[in-house]
C-alpha atoms as a PDB file:
ATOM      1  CA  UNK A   1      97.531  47.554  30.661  1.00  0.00           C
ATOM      2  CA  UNK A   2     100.101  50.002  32.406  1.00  0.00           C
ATOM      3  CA  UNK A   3     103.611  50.375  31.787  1.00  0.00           C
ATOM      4  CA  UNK A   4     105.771  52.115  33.984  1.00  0.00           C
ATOM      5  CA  UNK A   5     108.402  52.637  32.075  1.00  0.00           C
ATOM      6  CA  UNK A   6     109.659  56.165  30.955  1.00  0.00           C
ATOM      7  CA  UNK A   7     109.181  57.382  27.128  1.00  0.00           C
ATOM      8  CA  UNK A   8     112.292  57.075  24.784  1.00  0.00           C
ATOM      9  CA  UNK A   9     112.209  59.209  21.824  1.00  0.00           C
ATOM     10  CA  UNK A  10     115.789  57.887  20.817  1.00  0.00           C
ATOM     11  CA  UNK A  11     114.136  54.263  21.271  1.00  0.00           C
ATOM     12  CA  UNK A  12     111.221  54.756  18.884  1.00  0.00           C
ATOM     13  CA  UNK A  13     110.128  51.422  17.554  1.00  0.00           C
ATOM     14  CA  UNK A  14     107.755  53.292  14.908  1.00  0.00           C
ATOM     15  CA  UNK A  15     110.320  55.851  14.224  1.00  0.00           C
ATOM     16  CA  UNK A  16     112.870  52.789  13.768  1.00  0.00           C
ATOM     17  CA  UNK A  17     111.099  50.913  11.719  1.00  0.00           C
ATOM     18  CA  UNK A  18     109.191  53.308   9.478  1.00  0.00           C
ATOM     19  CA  UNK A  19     112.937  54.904   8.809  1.00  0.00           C
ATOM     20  CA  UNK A  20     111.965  58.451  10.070  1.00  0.00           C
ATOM     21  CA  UNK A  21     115.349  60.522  10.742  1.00  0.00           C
ATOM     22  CA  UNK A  22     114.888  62.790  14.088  1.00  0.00           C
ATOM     23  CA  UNK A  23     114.201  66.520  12.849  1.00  0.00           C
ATOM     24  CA  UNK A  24     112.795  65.603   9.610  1.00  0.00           C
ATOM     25  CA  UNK A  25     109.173  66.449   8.627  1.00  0.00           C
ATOM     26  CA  UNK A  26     107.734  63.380   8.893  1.00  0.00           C
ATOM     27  CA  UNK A  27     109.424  63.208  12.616  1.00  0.00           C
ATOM     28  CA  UNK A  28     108.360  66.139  13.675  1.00  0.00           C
ATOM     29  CA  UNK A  29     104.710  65.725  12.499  1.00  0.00           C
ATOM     30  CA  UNK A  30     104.461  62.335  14.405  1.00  0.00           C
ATOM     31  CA  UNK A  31     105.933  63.835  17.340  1.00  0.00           C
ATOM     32  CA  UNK A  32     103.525  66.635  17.685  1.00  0.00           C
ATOM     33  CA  UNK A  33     101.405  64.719  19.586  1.00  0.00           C
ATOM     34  CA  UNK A  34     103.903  63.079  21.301  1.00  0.00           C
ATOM     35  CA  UNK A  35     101.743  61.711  23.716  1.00  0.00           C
ATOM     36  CA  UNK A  36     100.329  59.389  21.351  1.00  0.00           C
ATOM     37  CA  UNK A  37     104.180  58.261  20.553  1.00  0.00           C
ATOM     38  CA  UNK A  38     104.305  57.611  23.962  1.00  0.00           C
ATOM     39  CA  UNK A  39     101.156  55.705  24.194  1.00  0.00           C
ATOM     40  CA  UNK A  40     102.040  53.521  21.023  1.00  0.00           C
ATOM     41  CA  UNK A  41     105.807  52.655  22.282  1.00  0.00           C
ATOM     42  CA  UNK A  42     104.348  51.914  25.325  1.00  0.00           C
ATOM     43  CA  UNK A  43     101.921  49.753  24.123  1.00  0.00           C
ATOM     44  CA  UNK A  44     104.458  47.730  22.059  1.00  0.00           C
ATOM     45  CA  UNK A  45     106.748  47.507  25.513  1.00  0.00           C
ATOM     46  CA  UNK A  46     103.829  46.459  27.614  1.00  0.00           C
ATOM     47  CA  UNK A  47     102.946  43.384  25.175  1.00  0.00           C
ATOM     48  CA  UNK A  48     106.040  42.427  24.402  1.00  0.00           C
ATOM     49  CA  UNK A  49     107.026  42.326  28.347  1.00  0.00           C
ATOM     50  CA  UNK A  50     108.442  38.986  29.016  1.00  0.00           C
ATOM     51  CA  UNK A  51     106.802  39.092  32.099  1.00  0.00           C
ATOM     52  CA  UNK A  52     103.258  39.045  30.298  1.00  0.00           C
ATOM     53  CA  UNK A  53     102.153  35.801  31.858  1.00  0.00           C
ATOM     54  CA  UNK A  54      99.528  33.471  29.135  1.00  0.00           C
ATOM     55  CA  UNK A  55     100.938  33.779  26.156  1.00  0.00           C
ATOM     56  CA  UNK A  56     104.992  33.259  25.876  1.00  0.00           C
ATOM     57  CA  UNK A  57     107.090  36.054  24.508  1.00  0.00           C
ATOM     58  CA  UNK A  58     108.166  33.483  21.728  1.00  0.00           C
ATOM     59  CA  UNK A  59     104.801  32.983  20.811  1.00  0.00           C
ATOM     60  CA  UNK A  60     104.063  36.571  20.712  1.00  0.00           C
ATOM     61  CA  UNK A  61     106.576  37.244  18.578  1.00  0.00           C
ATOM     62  CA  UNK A  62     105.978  34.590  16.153  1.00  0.00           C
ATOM     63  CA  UNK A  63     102.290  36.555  16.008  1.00  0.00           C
ATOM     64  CA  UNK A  64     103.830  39.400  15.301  1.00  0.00           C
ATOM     65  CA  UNK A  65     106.099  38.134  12.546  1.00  0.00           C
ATOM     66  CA  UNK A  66     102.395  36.372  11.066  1.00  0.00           C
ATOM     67  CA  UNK A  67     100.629  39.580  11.423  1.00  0.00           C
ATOM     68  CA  UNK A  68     103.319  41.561   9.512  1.00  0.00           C
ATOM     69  CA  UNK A  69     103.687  38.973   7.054  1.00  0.00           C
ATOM     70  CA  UNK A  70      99.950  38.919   6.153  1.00  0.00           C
ATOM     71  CA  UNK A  71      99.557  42.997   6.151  1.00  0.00           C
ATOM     72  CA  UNK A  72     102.228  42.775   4.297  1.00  0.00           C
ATOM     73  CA  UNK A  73     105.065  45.263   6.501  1.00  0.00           C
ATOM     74  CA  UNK A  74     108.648  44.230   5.333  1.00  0.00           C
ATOM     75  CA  UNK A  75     109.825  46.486   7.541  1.00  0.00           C
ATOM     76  CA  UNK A  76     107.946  45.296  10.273  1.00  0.00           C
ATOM     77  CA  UNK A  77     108.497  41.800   9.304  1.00  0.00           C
ATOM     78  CA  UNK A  78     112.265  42.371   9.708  1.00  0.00           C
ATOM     79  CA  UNK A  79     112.273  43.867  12.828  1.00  0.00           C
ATOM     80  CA  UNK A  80     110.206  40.842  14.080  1.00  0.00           C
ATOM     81  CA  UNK A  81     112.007  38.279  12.784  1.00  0.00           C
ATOM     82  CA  UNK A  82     115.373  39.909  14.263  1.00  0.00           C
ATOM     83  CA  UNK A  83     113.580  39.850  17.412  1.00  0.00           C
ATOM     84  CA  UNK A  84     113.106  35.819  17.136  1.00  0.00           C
ATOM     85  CA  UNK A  85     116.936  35.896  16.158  1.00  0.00           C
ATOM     86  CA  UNK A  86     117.258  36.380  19.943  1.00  0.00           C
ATOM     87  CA  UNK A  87     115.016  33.654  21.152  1.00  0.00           C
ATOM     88  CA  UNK A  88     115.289  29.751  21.626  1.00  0.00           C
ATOM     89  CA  UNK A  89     112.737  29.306  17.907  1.00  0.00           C
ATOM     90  CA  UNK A  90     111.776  26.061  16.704  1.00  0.00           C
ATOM     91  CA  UNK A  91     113.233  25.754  13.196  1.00  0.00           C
ATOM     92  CA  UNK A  92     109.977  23.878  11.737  1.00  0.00           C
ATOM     93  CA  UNK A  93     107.405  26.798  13.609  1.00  0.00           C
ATOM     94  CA  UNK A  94     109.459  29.861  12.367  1.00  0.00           C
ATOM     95  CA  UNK A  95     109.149  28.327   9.028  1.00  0.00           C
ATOM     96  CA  UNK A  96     105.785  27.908   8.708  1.00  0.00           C
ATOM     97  CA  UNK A  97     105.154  31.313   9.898  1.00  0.00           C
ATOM     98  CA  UNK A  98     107.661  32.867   7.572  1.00  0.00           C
ATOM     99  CA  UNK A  99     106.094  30.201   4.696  1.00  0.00           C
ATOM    100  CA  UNK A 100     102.389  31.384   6.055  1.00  0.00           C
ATOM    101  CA  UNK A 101     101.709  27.570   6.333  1.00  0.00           C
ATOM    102  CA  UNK A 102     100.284  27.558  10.758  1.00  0.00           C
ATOM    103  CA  UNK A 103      98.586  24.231   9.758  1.00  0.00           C
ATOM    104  CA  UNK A 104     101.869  23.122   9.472  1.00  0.00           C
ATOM    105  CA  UNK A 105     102.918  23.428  12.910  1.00  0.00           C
ATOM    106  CA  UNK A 106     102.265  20.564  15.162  1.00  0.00           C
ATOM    107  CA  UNK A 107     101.863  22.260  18.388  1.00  0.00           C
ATOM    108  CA  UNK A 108      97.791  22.725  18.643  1.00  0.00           C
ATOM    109  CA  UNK A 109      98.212  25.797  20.991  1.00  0.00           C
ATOM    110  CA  UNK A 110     100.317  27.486  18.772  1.00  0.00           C
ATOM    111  CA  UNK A 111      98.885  26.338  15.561  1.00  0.00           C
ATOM    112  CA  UNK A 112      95.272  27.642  17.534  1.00  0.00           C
ATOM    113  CA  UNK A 113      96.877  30.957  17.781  1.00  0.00           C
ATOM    114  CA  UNK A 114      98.604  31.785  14.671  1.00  0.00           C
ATOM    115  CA  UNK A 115      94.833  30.440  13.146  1.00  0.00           C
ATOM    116  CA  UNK A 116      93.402  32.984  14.766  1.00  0.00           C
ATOM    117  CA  UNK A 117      95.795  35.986  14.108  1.00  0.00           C
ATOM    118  CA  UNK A 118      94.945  34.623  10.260  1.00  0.00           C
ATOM    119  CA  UNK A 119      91.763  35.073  11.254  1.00  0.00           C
ATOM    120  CA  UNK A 120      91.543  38.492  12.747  1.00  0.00           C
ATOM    121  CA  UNK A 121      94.228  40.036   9.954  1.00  0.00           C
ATOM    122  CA  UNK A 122      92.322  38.639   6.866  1.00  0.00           C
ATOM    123  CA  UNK A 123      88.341  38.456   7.838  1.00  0.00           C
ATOM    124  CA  UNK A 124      87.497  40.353  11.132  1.00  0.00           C
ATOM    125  CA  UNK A 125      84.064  39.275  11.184  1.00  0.00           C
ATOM    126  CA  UNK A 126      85.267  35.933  10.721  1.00  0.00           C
ATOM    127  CA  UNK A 127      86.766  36.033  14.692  1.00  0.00           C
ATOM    128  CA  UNK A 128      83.161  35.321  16.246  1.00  0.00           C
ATOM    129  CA  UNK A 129      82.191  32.889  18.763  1.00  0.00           C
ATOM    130  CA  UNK A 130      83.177  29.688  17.409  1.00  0.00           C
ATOM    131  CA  UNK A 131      86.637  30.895  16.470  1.00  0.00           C
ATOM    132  CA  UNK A 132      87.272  32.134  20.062  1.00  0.00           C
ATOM    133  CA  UNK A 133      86.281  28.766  21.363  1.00  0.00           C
ATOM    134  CA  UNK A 134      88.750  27.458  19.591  1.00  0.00           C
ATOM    135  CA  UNK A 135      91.434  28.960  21.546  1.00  0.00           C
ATOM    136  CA  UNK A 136      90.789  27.546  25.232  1.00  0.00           C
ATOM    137  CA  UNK A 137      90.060  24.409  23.475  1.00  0.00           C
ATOM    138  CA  UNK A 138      93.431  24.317  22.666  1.00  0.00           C
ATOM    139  CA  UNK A 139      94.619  26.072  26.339  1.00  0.00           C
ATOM    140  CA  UNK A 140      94.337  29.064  26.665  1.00  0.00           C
ATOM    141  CA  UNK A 141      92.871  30.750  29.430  1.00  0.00           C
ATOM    142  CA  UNK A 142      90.496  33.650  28.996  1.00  0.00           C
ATOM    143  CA  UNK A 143      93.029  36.005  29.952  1.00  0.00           C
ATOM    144  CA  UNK A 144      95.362  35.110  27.575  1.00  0.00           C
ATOM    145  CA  UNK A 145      92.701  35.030  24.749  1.00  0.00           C
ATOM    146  CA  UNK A 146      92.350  38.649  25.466  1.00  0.00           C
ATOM    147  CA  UNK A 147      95.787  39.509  25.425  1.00  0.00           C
ATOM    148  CA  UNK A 148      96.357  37.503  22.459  1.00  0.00           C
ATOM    149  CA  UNK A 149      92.934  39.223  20.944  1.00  0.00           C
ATOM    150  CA  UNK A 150      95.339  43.140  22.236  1.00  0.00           C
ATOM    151  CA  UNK A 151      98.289  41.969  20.859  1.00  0.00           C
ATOM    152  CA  UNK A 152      96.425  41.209  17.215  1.00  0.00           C
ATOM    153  CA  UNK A 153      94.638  44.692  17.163  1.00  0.00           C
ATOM    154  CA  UNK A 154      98.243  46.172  18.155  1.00  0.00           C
ATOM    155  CA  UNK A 155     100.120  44.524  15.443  1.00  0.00           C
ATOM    156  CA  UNK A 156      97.075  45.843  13.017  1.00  0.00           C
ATOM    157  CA  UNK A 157      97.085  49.827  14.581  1.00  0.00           C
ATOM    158  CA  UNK A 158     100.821  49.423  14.403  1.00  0.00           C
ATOM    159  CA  UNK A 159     100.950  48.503  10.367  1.00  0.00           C
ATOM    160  CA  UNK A 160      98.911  50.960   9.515  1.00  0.00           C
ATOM    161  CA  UNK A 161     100.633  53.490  11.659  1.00  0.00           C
ATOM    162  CA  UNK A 162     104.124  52.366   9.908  1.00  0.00           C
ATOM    163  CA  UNK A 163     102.554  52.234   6.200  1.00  0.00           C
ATOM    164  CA  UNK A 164     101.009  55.787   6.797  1.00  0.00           C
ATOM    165  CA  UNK A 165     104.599  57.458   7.977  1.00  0.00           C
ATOM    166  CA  UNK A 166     106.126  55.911   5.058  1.00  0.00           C
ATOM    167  CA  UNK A 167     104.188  57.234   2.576  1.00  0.00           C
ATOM    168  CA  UNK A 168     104.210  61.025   3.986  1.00  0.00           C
ATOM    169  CA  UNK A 169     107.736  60.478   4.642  1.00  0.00           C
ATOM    170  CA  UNK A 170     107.838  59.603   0.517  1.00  0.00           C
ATOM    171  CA  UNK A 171     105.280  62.362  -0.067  1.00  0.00           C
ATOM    172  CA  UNK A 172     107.583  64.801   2.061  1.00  0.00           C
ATOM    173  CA  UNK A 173     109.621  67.838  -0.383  1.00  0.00           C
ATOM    174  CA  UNK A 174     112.786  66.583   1.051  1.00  0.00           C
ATOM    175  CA  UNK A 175     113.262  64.989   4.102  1.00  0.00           C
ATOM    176  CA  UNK A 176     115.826  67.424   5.846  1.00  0.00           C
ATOM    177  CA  UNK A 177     116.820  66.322   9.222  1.00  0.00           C
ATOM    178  CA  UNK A 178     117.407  69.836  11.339  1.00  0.00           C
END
């Protein structure tokens, strides 16, 4: 995936979420390879482009709010769920997302997906052959079971990523911003 788009350090999803204050220690130790800052936000921009044809950006973002609810990331879960706030959500989906309940949604496609995010979160070796068959069966095409599959391992790098900056930013002497 490319994105074209130019790097933000002001617009820092990670930095957002994980709470980490330009100039402070934590900040500064993220950003001294800030190409991989660059790499992560773009990431995040590039598969949650509403252009990404295959899988909708609603859908996407209920994934996301799954994903972070499973981890568990509050702070990811919030930013996810404000980011649903914007979109056209079914009432009964969004709550069995936010209730962890996808065999409660009566859409097959989406209940197909949010399965399989379950899936991939909880038991990786669990997302074999059988339970990627399960996802065209219920239409998807290939490419968006791979972008789907991207968006899952995203979602995982990016809790870790968050969990790990909080705790040095707790571990920190004193966060001083400079």
């Amino acid at each position: 995936m490319t994105v074209s788009t130019q790097y933000d350090i002001a617009n820092d999803l990670v930095d957002r979420v994980a709470g980490l204050a330009p100039g402070s220690a934590t900040h500064t130790l993220r950003h001294a390879r800030d190409k991989v800052a660059a790499a992560t936000q773009g990431s995040y921009e590039g598969l949650f482009d509403p252009a990404l044809e295959g899988i909708t950006l609603v859908e996407r973002l209920l994934v996301a709010l799954y994903a972070s609810r499973l981890t568990p990331s509050a702070s990811l879960v919030a930013h996810y769920r404000a980011a649903l706030a914007e979109h056209d959500v079914d009432a009964v989906q969004l709550k069995a997302v936010e209730s962890g309940s996808p065999e409660d949604v009566a859409d097959a496609r989406l209940r197909a997906i949010l399965t399989f995010t379950k899936t991939l979160i909880e038991n990786p070796v669990a997302g074999d052959k059988a339970a990627l068959h399960k996802l065209p069966a219920a239409g998807l095409t290939t490419p968006a079971v791979v972008a789907l599959a991207q968006l899952i391992a995203f979602l995982s790098y990016q809790t870790r990523l968050v969990a790990g900056l909080q705790a040095l930013k707790q571990l920190a002497p004193r966060e001083v911003t400079a």
